[in-house]
PDB file of N, CA and C in Angstrom:
ATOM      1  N   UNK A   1      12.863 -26.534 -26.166  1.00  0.00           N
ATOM      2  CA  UNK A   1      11.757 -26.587 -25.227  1.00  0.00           C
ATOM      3  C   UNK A   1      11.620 -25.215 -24.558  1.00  0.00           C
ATOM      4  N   UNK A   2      10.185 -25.070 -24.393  1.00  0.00           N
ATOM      5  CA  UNK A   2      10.372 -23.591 -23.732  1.00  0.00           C
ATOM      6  C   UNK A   2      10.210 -23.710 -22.047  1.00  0.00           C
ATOM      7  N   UNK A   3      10.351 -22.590 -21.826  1.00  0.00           N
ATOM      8  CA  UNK A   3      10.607 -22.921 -20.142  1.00  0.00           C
ATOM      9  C   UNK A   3       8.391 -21.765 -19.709  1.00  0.00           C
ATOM     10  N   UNK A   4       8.177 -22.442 -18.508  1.00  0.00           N
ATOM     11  CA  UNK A   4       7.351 -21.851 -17.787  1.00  0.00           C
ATOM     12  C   UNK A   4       7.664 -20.941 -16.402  1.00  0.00           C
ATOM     13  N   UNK A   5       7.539 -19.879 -16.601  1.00  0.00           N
ATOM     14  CA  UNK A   5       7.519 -19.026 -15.021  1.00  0.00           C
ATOM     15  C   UNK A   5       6.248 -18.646 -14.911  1.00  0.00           C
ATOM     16  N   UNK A   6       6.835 -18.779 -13.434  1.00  0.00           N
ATOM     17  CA  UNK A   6       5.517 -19.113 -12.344  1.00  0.00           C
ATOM     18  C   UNK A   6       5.681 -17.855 -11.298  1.00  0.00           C
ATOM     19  N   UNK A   7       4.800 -16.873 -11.384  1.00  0.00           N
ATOM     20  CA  UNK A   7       4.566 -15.366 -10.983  1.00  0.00           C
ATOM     21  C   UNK A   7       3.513 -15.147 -10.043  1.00  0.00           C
ATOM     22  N   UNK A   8       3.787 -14.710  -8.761  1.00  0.00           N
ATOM     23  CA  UNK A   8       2.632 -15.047  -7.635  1.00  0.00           C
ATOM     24  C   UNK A   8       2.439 -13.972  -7.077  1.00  0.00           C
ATOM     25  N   UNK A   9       1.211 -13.345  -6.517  1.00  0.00           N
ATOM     26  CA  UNK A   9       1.237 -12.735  -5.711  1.00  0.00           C
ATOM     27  C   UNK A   9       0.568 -12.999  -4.298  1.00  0.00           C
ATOM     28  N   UNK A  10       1.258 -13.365  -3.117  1.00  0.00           N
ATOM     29  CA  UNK A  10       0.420 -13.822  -2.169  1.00  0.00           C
ATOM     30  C   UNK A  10       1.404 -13.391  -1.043  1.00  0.00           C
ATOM     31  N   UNK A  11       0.387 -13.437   0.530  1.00  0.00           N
ATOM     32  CA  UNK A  11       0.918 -12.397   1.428  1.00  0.00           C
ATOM     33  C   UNK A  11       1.510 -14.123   2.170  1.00  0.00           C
ATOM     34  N   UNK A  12       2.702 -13.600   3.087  1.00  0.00           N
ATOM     35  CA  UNK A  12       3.633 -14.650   3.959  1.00  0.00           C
ATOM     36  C   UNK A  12       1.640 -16.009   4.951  1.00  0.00           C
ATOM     37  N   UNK A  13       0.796 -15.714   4.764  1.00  0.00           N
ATOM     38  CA  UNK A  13      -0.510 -16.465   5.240  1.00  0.00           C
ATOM     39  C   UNK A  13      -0.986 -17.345   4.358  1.00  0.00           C
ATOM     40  N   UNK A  14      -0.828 -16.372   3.287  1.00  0.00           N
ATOM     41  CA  UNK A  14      -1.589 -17.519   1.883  1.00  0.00           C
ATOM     42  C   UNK A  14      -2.578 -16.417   1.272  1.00  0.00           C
ATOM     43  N   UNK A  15      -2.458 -15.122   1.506  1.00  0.00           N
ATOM     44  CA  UNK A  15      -3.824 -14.498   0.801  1.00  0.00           C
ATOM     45  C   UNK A  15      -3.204 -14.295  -0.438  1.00  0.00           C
ATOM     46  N   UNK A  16      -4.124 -14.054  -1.205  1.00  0.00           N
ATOM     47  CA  UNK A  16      -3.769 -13.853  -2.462  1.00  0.00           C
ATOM     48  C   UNK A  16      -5.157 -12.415  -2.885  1.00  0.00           C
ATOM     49  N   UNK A  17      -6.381 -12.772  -2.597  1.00  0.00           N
ATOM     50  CA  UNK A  17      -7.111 -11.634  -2.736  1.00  0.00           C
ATOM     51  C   UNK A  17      -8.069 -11.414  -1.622  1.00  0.00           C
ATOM     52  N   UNK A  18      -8.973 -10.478  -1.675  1.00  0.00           N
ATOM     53  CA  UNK A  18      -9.981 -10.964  -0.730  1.00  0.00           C
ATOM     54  C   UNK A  18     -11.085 -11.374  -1.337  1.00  0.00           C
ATOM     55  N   UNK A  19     -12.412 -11.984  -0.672  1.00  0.00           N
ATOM     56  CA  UNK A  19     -13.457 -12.357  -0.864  1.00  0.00           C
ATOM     57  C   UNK A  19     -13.948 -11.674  -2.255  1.00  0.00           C
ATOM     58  N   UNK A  20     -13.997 -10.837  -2.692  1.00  0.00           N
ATOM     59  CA  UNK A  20     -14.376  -9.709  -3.418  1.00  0.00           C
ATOM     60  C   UNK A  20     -13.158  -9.602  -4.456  1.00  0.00           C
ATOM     61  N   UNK A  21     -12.148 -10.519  -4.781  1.00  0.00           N
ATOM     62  CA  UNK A  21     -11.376 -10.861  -5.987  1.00  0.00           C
ATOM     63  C   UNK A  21     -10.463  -9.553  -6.100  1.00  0.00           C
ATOM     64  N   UNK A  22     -10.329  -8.379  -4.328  1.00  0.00           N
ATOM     65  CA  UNK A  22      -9.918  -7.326  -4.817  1.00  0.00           C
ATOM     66  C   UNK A  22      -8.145  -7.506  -4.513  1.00  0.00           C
ATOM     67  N   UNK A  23      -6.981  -7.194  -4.950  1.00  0.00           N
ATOM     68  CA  UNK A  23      -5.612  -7.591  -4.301  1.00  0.00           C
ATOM     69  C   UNK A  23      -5.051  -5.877  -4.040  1.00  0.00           C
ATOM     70  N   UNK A  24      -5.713  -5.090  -3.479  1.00  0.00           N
ATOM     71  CA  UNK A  24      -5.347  -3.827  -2.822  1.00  0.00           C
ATOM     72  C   UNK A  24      -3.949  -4.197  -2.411  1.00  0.00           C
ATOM     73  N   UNK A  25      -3.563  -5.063  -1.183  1.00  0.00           N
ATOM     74  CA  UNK A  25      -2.552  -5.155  -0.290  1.00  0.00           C
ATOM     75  C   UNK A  25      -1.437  -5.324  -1.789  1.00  0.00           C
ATOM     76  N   UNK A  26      -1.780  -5.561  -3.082  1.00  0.00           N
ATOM     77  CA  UNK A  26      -0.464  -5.363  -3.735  1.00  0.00           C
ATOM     78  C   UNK A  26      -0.144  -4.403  -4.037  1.00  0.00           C
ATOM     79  N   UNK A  27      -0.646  -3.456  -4.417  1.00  0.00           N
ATOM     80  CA  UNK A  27      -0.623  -1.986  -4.686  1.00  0.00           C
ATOM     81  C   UNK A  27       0.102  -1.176  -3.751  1.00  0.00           C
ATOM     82  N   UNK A  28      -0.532  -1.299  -2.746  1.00  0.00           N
ATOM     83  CA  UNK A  28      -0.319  -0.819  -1.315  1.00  0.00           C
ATOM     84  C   UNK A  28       1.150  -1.128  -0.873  1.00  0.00           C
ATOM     85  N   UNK A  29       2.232  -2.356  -1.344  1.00  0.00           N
ATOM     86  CA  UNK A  29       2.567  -2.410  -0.810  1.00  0.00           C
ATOM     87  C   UNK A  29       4.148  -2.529  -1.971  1.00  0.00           C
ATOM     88  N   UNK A  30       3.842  -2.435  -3.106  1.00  0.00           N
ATOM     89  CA  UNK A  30       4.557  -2.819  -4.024  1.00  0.00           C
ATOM     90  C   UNK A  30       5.691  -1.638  -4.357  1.00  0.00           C
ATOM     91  N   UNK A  31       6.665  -1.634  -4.396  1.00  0.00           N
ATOM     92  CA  UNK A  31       7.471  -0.649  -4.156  1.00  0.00           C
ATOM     93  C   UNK A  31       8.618  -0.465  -5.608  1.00  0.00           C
ATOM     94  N   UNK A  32       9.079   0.341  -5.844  1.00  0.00           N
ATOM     95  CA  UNK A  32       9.236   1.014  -7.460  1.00  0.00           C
ATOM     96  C   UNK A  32      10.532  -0.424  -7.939  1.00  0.00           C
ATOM     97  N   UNK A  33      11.012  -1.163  -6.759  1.00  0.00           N
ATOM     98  CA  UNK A  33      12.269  -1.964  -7.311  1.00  0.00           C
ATOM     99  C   UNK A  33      11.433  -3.206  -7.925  1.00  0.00           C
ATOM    100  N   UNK A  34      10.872  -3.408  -7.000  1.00  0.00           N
ATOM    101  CA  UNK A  34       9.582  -4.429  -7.168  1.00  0.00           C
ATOM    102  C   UNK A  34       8.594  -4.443  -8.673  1.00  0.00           C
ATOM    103  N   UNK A  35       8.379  -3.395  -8.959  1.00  0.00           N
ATOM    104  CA  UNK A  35       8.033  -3.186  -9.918  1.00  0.00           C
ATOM    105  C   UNK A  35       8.676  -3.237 -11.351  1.00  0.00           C
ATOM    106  N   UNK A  36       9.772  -2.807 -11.113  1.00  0.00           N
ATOM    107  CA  UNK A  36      11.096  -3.405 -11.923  1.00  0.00           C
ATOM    108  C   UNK A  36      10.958  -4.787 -12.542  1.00  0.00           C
ATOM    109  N   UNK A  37      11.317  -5.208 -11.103  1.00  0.00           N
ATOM    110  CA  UNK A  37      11.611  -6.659 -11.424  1.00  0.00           C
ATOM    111  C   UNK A  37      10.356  -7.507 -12.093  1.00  0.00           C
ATOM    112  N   UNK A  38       9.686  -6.904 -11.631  1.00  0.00           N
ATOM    113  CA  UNK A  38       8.254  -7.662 -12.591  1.00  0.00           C
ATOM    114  C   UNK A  38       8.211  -6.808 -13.916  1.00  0.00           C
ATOM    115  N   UNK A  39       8.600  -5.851 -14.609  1.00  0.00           N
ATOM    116  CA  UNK A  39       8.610  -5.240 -15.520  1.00  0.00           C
ATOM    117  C   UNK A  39       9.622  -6.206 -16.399  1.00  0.00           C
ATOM    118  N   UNK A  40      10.875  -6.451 -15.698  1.00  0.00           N
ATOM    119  CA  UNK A  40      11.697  -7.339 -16.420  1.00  0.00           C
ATOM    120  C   UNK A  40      11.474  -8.825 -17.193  1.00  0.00           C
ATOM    121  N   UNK A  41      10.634  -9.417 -16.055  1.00  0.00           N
ATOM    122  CA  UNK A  41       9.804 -10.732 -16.449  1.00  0.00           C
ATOM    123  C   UNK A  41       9.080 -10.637 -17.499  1.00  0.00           C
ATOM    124  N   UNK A  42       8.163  -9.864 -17.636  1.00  0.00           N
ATOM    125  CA  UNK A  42       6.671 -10.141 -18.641  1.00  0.00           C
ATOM    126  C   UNK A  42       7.270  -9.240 -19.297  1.00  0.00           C
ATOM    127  N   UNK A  43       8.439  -8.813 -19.634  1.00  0.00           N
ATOM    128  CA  UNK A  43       9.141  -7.846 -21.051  1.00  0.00           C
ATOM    129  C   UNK A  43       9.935  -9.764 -22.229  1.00  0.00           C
ATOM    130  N   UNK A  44       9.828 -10.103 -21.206  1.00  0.00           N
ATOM    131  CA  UNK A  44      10.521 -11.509 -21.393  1.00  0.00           C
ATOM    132  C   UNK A  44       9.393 -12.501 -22.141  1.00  0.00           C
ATOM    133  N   UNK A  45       8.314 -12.464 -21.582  1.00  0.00           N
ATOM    134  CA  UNK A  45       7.846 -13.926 -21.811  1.00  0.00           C
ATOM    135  C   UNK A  45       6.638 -13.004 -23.186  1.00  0.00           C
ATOM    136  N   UNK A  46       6.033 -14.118 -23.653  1.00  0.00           N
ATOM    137  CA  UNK A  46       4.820 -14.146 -24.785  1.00  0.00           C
ATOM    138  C   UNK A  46       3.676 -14.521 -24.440  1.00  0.00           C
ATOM    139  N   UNK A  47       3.484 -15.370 -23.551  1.00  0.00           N
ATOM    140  CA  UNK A  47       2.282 -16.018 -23.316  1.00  0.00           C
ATOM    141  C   UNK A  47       1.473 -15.828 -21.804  1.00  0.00           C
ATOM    142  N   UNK A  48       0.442 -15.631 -21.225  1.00  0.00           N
ATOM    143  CA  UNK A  48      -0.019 -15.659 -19.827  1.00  0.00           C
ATOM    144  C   UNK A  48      -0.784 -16.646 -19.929  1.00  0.00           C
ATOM    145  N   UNK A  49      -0.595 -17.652 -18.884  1.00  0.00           N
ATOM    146  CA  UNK A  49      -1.729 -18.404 -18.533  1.00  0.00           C
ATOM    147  C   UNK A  49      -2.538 -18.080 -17.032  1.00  0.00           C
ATOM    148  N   UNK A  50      -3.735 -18.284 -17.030  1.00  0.00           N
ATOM    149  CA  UNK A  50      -4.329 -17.182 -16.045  1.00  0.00           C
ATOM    150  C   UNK A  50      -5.462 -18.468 -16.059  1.00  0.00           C
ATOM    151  N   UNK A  51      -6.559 -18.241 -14.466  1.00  0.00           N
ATOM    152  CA  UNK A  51      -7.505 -18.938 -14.396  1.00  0.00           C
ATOM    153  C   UNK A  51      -8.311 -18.004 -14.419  1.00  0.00           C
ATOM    154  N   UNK A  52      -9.923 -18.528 -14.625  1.00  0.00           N
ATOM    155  CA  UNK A  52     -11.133 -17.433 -14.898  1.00  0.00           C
ATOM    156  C   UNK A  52     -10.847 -16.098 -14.161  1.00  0.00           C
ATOM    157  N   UNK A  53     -10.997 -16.613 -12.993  1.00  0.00           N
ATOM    158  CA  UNK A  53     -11.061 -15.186 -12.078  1.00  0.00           C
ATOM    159  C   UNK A  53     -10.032 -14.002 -12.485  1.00  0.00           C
ATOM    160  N   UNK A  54      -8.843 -14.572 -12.424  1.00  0.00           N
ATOM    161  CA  UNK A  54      -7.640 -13.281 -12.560  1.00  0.00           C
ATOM    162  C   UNK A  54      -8.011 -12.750 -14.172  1.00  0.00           C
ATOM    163  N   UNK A  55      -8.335 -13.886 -15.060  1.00  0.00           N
ATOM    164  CA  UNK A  55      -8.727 -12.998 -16.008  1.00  0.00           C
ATOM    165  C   UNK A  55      -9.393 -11.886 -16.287  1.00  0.00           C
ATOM    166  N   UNK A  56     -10.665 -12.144 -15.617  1.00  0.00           N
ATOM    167  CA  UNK A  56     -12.024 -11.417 -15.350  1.00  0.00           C
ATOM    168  C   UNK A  56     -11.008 -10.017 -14.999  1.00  0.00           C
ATOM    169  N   UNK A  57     -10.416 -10.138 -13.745  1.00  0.00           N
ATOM    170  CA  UNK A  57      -9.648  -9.058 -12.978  1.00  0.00           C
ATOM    171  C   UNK A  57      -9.064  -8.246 -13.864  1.00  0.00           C
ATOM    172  N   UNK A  58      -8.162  -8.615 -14.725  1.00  0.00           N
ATOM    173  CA  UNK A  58      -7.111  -8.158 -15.633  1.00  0.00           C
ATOM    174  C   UNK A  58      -7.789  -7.349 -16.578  1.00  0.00           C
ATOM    175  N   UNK A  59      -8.708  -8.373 -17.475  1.00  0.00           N
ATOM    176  CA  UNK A  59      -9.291  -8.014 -18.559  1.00  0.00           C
ATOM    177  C   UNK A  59     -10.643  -6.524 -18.061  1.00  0.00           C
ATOM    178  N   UNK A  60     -10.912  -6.302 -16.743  1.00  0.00           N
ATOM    179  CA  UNK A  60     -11.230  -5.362 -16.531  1.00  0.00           C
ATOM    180  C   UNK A  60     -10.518  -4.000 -15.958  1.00  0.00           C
ATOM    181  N   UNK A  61      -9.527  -3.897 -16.389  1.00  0.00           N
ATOM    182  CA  UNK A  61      -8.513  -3.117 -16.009  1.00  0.00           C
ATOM    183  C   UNK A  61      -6.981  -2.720 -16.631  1.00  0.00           C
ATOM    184  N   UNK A  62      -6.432  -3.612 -17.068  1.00  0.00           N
ATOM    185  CA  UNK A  62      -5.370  -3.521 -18.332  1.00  0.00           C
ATOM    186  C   UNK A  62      -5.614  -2.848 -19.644  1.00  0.00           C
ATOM    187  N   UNK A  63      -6.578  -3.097 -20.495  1.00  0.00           N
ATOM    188  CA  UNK A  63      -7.308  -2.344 -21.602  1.00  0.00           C
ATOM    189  C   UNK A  63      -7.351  -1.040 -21.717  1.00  0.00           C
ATOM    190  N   UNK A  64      -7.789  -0.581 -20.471  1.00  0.00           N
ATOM    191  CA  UNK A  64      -7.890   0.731 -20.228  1.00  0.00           C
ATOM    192  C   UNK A  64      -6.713   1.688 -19.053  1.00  0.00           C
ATOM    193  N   UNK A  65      -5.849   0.819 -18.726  1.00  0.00           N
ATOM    194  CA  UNK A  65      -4.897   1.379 -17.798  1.00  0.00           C
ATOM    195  C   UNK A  65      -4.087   2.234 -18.169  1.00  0.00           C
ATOM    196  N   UNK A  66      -3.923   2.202 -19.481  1.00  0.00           N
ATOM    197  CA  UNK A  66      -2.786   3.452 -20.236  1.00  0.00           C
ATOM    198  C   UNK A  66      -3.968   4.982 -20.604  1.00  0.00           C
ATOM    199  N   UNK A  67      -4.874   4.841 -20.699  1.00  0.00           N
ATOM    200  CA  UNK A  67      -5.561   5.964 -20.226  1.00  0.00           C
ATOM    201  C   UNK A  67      -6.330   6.390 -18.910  1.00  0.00           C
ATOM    202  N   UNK A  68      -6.662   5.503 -18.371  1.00  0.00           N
ATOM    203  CA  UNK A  68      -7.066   5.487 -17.064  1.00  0.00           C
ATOM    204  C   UNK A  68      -6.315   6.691 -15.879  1.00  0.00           C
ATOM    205  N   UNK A  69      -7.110   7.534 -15.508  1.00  0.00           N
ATOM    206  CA  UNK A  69      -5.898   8.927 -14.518  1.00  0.00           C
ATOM    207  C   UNK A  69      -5.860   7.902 -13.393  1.00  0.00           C
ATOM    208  N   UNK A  70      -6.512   7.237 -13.172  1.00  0.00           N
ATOM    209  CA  UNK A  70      -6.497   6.395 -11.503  1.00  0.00           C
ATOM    210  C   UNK A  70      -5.878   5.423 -11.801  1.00  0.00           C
ATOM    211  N   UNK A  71      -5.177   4.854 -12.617  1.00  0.00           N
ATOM    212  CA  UNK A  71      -4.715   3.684 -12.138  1.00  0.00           C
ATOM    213  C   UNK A  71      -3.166   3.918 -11.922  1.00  0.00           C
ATOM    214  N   UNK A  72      -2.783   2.863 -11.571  1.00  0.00           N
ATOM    215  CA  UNK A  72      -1.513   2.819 -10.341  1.00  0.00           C
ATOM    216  C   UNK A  72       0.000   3.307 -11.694  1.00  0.00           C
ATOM    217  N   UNK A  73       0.810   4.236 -10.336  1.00  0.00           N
ATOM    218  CA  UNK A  73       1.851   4.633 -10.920  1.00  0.00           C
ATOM    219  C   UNK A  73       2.722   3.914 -11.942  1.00  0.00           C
ATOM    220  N   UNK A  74       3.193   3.635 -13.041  1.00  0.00           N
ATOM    221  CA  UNK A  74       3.714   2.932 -14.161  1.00  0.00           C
ATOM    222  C   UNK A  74       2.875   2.290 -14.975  1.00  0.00           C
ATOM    223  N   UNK A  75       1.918   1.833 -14.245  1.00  0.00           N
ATOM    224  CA  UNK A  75       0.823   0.828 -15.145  1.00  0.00           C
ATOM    225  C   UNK A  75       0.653   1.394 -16.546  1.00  0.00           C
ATOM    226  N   UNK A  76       0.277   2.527 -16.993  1.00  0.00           N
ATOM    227  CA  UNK A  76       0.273   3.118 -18.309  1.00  0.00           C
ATOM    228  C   UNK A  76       0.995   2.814 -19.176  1.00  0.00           C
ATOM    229  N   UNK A  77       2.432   2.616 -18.828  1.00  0.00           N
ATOM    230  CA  UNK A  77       3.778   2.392 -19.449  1.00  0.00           C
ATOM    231  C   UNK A  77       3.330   0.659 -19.631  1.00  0.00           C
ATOM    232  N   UNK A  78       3.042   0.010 -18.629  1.00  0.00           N
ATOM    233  CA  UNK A  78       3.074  -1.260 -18.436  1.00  0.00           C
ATOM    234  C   UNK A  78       2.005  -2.053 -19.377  1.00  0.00           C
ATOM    235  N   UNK A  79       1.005  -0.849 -19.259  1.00  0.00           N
ATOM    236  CA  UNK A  79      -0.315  -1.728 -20.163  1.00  0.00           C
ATOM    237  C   UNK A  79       0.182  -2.465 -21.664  1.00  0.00           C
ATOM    238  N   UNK A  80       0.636  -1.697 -22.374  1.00  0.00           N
ATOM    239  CA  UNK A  80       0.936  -2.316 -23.201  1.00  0.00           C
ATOM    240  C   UNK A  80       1.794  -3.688 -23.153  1.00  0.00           C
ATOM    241  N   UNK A  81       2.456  -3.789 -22.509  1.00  0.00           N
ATOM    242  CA  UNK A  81       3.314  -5.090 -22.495  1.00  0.00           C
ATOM    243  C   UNK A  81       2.204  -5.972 -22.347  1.00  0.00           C
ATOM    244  N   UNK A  82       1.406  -5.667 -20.913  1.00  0.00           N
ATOM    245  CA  UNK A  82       0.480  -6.861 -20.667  1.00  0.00           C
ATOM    246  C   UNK A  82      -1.033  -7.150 -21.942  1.00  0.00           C
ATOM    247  N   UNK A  83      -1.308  -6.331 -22.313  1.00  0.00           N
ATOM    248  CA  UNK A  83      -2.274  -5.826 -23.302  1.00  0.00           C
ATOM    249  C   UNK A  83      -1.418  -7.127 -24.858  1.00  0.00           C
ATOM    250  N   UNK A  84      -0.580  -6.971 -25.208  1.00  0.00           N
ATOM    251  CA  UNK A  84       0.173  -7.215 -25.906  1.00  0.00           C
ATOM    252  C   UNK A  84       0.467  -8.691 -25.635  1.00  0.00           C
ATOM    253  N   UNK A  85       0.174  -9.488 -24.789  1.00  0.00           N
ATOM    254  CA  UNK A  85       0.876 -10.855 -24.800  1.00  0.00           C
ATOM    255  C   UNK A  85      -0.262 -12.067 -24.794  1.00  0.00           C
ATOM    256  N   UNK A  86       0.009 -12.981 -25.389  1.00  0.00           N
ATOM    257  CA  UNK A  86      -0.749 -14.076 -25.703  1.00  0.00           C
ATOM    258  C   UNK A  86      -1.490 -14.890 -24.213  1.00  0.00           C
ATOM    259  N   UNK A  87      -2.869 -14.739 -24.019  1.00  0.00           N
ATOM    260  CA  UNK A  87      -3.618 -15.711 -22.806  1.00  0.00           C
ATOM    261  C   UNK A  87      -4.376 -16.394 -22.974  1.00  0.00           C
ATOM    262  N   UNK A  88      -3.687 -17.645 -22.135  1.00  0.00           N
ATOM    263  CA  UNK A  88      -4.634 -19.083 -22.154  1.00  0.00           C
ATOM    264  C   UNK A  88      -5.220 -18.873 -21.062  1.00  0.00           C
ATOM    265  N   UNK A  89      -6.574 -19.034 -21.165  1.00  0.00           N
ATOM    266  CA  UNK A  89      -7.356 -19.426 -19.667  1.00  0.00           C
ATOM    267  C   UNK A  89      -8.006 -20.334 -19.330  1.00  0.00           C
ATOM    268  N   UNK A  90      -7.752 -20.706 -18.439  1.00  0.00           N
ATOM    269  CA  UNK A  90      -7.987 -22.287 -17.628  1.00  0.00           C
ATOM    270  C   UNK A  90      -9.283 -21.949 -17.015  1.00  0.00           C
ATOM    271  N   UNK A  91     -10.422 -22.256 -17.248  1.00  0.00           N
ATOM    272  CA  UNK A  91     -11.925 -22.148 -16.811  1.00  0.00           C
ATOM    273  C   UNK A  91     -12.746 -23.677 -16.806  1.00  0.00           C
ATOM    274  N   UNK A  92     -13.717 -23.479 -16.233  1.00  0.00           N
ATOM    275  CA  UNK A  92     -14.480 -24.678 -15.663  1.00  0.00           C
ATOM    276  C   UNK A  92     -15.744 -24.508 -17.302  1.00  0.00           C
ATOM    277  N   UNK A  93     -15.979 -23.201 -17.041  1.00  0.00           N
ATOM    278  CA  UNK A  93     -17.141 -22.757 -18.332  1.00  0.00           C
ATOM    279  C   UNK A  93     -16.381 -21.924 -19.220  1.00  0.00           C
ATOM    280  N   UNK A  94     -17.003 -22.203 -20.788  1.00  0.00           N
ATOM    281  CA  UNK A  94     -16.461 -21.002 -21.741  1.00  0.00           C
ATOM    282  C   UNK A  94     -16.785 -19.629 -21.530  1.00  0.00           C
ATOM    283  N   UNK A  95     -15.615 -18.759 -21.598  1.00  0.00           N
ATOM    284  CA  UNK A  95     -15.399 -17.270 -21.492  1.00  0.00           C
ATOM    285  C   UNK A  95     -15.859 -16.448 -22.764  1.00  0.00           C
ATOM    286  N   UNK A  96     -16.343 -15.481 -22.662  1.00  0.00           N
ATOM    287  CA  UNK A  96     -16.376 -14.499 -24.021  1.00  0.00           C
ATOM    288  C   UNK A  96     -14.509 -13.629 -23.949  1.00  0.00           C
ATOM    289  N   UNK A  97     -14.048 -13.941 -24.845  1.00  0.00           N
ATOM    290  CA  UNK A  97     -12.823 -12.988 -24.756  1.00  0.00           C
ATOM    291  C   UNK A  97     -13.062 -11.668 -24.606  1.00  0.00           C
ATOM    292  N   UNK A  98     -11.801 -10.867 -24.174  1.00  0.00           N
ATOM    293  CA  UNK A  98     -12.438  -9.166 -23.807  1.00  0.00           C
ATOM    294  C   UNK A  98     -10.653  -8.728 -24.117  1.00  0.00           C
TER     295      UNK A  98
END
């Protein structure tokens, strides 16, 4: 049987993004050990399951993060892992994949 982990990002209130689907305060606040440790996880697993929105998020930004000059310190290194792993998405309406 395989096992599920469950990977969150949300502030000690309950935010998770703002109105505008943007999660700045993770960036902002995410620090190089931290980053690690989430490097360690998704080096681990095969599959993401994601709902519309975070997809939308991801899929506009992962693709292009290993060339991208602006995007966040390691991400380049990182894209590929995430770029690379199998996603189910949980939506209300059908998605065009990206």
């Amino acid at each position: 049987m395989r096992k599920i982990i469950a990977t969150e990002f949300y502030t000690i209130d309950g935010l998770m993004s703002d109105p505008d689907d943007k999660m700045d305060w993770v960036s902002e606040n995410l620090t190089p050990d931290m980053g690690k440790a989430i490097d360690e996880v998704y080096k681990r697993i095969d599959t993401l399951f994601l709902g519309a929105t975070t997809y939308k998020i991801m899929a506009a930004y992962w693709p292009t993060a290993d060339t991208n000059p602006n995007a966040f310190e390691g991400d380049a290194e990182f894209a590929s892992v995430i770029n690379n792993l199998k996603k189910i998405v949980f939506a209300k309406t059908a998605l065009e994949p990206e």
